[in-house]
C-alpha atoms as a PDB file:
ATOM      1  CA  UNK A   1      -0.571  -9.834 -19.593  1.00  0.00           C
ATOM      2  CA  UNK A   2      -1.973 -11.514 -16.650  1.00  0.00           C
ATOM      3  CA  UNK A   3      -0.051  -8.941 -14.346  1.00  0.00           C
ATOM      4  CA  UNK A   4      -1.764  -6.031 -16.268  1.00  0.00           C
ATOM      5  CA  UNK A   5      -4.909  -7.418 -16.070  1.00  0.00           C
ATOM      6  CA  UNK A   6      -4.586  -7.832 -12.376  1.00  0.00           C
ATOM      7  CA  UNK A   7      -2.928  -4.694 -11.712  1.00  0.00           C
ATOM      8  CA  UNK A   8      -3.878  -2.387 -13.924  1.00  0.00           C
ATOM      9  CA  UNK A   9      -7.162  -2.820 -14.706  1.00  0.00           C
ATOM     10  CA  UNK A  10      -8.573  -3.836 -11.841  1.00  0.00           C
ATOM     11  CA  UNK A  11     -10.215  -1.962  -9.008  1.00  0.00           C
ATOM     12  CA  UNK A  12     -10.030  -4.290  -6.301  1.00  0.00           C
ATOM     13  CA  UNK A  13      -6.059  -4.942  -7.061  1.00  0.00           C
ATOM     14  CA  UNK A  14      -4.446  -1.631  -8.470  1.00  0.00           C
ATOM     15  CA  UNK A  15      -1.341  -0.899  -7.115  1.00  0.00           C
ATOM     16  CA  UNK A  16      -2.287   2.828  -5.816  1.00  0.00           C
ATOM     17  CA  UNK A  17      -3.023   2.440  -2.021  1.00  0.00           C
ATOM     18  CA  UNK A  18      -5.477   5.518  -2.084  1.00  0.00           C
ATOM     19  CA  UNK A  19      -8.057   4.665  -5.143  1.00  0.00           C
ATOM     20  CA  UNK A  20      -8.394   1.950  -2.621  1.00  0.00           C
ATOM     21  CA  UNK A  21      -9.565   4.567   0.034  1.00  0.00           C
ATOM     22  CA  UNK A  22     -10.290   7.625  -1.905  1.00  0.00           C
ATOM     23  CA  UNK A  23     -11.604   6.281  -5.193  1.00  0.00           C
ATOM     24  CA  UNK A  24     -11.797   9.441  -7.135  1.00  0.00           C
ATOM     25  CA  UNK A  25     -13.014  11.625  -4.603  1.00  0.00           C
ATOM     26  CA  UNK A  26     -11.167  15.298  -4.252  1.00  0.00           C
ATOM     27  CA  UNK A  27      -9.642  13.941  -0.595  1.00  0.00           C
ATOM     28  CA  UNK A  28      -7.239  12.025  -2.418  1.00  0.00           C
ATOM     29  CA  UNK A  29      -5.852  14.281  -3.810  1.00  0.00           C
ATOM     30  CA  UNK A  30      -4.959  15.893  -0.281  1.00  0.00           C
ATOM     31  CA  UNK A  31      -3.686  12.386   0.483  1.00  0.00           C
ATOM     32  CA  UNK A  32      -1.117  12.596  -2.064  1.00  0.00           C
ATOM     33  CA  UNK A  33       0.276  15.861  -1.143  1.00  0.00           C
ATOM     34  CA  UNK A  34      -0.049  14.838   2.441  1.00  0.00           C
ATOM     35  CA  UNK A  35       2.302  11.505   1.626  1.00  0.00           C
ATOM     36  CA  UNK A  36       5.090  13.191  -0.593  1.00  0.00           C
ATOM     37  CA  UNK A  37       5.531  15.681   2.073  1.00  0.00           C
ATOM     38  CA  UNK A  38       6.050  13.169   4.733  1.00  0.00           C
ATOM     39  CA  UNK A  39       8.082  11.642   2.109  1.00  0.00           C
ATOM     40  CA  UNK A  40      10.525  15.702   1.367  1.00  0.00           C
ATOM     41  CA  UNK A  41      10.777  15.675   5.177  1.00  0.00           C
ATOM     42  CA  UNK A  42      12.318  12.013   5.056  1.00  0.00           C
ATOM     43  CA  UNK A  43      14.870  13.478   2.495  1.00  0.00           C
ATOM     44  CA  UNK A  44      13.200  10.197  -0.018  1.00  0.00           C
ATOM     45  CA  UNK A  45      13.368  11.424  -3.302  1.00  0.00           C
ATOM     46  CA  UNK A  46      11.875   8.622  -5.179  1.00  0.00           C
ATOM     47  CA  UNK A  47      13.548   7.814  -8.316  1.00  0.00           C
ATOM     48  CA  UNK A  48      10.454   7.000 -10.860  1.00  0.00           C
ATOM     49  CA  UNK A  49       7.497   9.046 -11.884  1.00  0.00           C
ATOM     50  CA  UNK A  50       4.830   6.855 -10.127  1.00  0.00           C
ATOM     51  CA  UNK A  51       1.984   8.521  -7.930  1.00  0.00           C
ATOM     52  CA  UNK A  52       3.271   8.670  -4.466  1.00  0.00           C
ATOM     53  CA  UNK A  53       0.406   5.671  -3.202  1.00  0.00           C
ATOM     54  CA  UNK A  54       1.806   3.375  -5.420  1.00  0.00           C
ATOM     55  CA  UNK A  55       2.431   0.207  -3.224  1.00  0.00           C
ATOM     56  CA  UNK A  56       6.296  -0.449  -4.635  1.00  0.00           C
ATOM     57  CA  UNK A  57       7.273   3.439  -4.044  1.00  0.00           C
ATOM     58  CA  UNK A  58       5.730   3.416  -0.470  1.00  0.00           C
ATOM     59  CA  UNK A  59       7.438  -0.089   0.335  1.00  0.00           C
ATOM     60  CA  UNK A  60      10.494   1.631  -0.958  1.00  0.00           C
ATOM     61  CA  UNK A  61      10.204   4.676   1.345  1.00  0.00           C
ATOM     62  CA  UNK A  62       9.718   1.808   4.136  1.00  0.00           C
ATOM     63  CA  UNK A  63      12.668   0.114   3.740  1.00  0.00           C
ATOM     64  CA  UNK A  64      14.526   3.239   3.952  1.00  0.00           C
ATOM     65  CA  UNK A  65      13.487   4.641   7.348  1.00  0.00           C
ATOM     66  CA  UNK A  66      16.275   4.350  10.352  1.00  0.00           C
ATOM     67  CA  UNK A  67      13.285   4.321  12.684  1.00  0.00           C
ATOM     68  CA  UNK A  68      12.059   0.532  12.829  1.00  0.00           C
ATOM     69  CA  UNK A  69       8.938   1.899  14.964  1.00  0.00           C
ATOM     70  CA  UNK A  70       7.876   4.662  12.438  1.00  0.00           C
ATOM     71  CA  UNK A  71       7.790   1.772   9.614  1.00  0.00           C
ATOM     72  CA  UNK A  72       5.969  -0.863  11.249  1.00  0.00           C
ATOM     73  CA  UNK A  73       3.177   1.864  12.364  1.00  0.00           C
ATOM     74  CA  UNK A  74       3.094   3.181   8.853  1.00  0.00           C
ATOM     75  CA  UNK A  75       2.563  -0.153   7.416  1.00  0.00           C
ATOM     76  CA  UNK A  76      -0.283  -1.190  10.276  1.00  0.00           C
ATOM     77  CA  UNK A  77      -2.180   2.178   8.179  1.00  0.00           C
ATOM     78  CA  UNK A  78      -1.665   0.080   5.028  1.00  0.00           C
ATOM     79  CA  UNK A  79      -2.903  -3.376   6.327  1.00  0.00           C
ATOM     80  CA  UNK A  80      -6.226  -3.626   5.729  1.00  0.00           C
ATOM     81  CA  UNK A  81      -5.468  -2.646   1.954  1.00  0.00           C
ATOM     82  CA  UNK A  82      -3.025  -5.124   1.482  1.00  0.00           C
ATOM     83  CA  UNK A  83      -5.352  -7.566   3.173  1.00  0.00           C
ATOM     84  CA  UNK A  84      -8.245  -6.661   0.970  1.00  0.00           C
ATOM     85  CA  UNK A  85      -5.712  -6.963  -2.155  1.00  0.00           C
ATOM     86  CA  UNK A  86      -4.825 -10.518  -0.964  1.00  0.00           C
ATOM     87  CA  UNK A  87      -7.928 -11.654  -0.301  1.00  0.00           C
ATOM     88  CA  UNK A  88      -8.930 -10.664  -4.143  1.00  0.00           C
ATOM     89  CA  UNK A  89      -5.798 -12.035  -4.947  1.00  0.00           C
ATOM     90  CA  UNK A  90      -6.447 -15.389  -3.743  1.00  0.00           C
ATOM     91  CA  UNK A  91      -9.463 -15.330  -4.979  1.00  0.00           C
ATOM     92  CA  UNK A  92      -8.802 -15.208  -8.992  1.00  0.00           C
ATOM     93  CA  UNK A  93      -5.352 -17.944  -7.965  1.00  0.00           C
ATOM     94  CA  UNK A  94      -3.014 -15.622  -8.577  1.00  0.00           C
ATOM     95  CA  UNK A  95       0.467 -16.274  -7.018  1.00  0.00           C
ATOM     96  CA  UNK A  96       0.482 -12.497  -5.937  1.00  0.00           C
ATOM     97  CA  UNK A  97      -1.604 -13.389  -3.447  1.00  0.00           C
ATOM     98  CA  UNK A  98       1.253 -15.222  -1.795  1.00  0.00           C
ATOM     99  CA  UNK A  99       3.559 -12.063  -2.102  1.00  0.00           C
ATOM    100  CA  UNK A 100       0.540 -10.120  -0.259  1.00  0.00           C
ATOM    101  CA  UNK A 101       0.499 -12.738   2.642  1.00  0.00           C
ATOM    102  CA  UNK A 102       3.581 -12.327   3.155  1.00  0.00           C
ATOM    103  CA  UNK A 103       3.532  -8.888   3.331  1.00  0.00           C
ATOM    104  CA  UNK A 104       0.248  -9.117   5.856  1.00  0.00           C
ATOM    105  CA  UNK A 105       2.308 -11.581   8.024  1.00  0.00           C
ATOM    106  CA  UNK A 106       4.957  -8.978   8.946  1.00  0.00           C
ATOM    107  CA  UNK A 107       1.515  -6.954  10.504  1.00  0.00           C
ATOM    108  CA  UNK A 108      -0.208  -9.964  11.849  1.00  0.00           C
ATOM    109  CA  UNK A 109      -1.853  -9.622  15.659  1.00  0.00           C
ATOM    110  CA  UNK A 110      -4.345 -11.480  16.936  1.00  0.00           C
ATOM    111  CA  UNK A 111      -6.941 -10.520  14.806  1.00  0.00           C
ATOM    112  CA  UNK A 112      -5.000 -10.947  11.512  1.00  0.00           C
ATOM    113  CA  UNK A 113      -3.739  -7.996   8.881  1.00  0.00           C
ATOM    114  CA  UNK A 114      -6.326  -5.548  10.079  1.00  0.00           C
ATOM    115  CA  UNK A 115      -5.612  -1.916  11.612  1.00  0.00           C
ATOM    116  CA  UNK A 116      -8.412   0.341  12.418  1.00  0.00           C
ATOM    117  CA  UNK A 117      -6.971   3.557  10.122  1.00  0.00           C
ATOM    118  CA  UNK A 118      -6.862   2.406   6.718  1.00  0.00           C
ATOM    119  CA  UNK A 119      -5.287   5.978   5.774  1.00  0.00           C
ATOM    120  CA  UNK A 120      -1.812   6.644   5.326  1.00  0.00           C
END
């Protein structure tokens, strides 16, 4: 329950990278034609029915690119999410917040899990 609750019902930790961005707004919708093209000219095919901004899928499609490079850029675009996510996280002492920090850590710089272009 707890993992719905966090999840699933709340703004400020859902699981879809572009209600972060977008909210409900009509440029989201470009957004997630934009992202499952990049992801038909990858050849990833993803095997569930999720939105294509769900965090999982698009970790997924990371963990399958040949191109080190291309993968940490396209996570830098996700950073400040994830860091907003964990910070949330952390916030209500939830142990997700520890699987977010790690995630941040494999961005970190100087100034932390931040990137200027929040957009995939």
């Amino acid at each position: 329950m707890q993992y719905v609750q966090l999840f699933d019902f709340s703004t400020k930790t859902n699981l879809y990278l572009f209600d972060h961005v977008y909210g409900d707004s009509r440029e989201r919708g470009q957004a997630m034609i934009d992202l499952t093209e990049m992801y038909v000219k990858s050849g990833f095919v993803p095997c569930s029915n999720e939105l294509p901004d769900y965090l999982p899928l698009f970790l997924e499609y990371l963990s399958l690119l040949t191109n080190e490079e291309e993968g940490r850029q396209l996570l830098q675009r996700i950073a400040p999410i994830v860091e907003n996510m964990k910070q949330s996280l952390e916030k209500r002492e939830s142990p997700y917040g520890n699987l977010l920090q790690i995630l941040c850590s494999l961005n970190e710089k100087k100034g932390g899990c931040a990137c200027p272009h929040p957009i995939i």
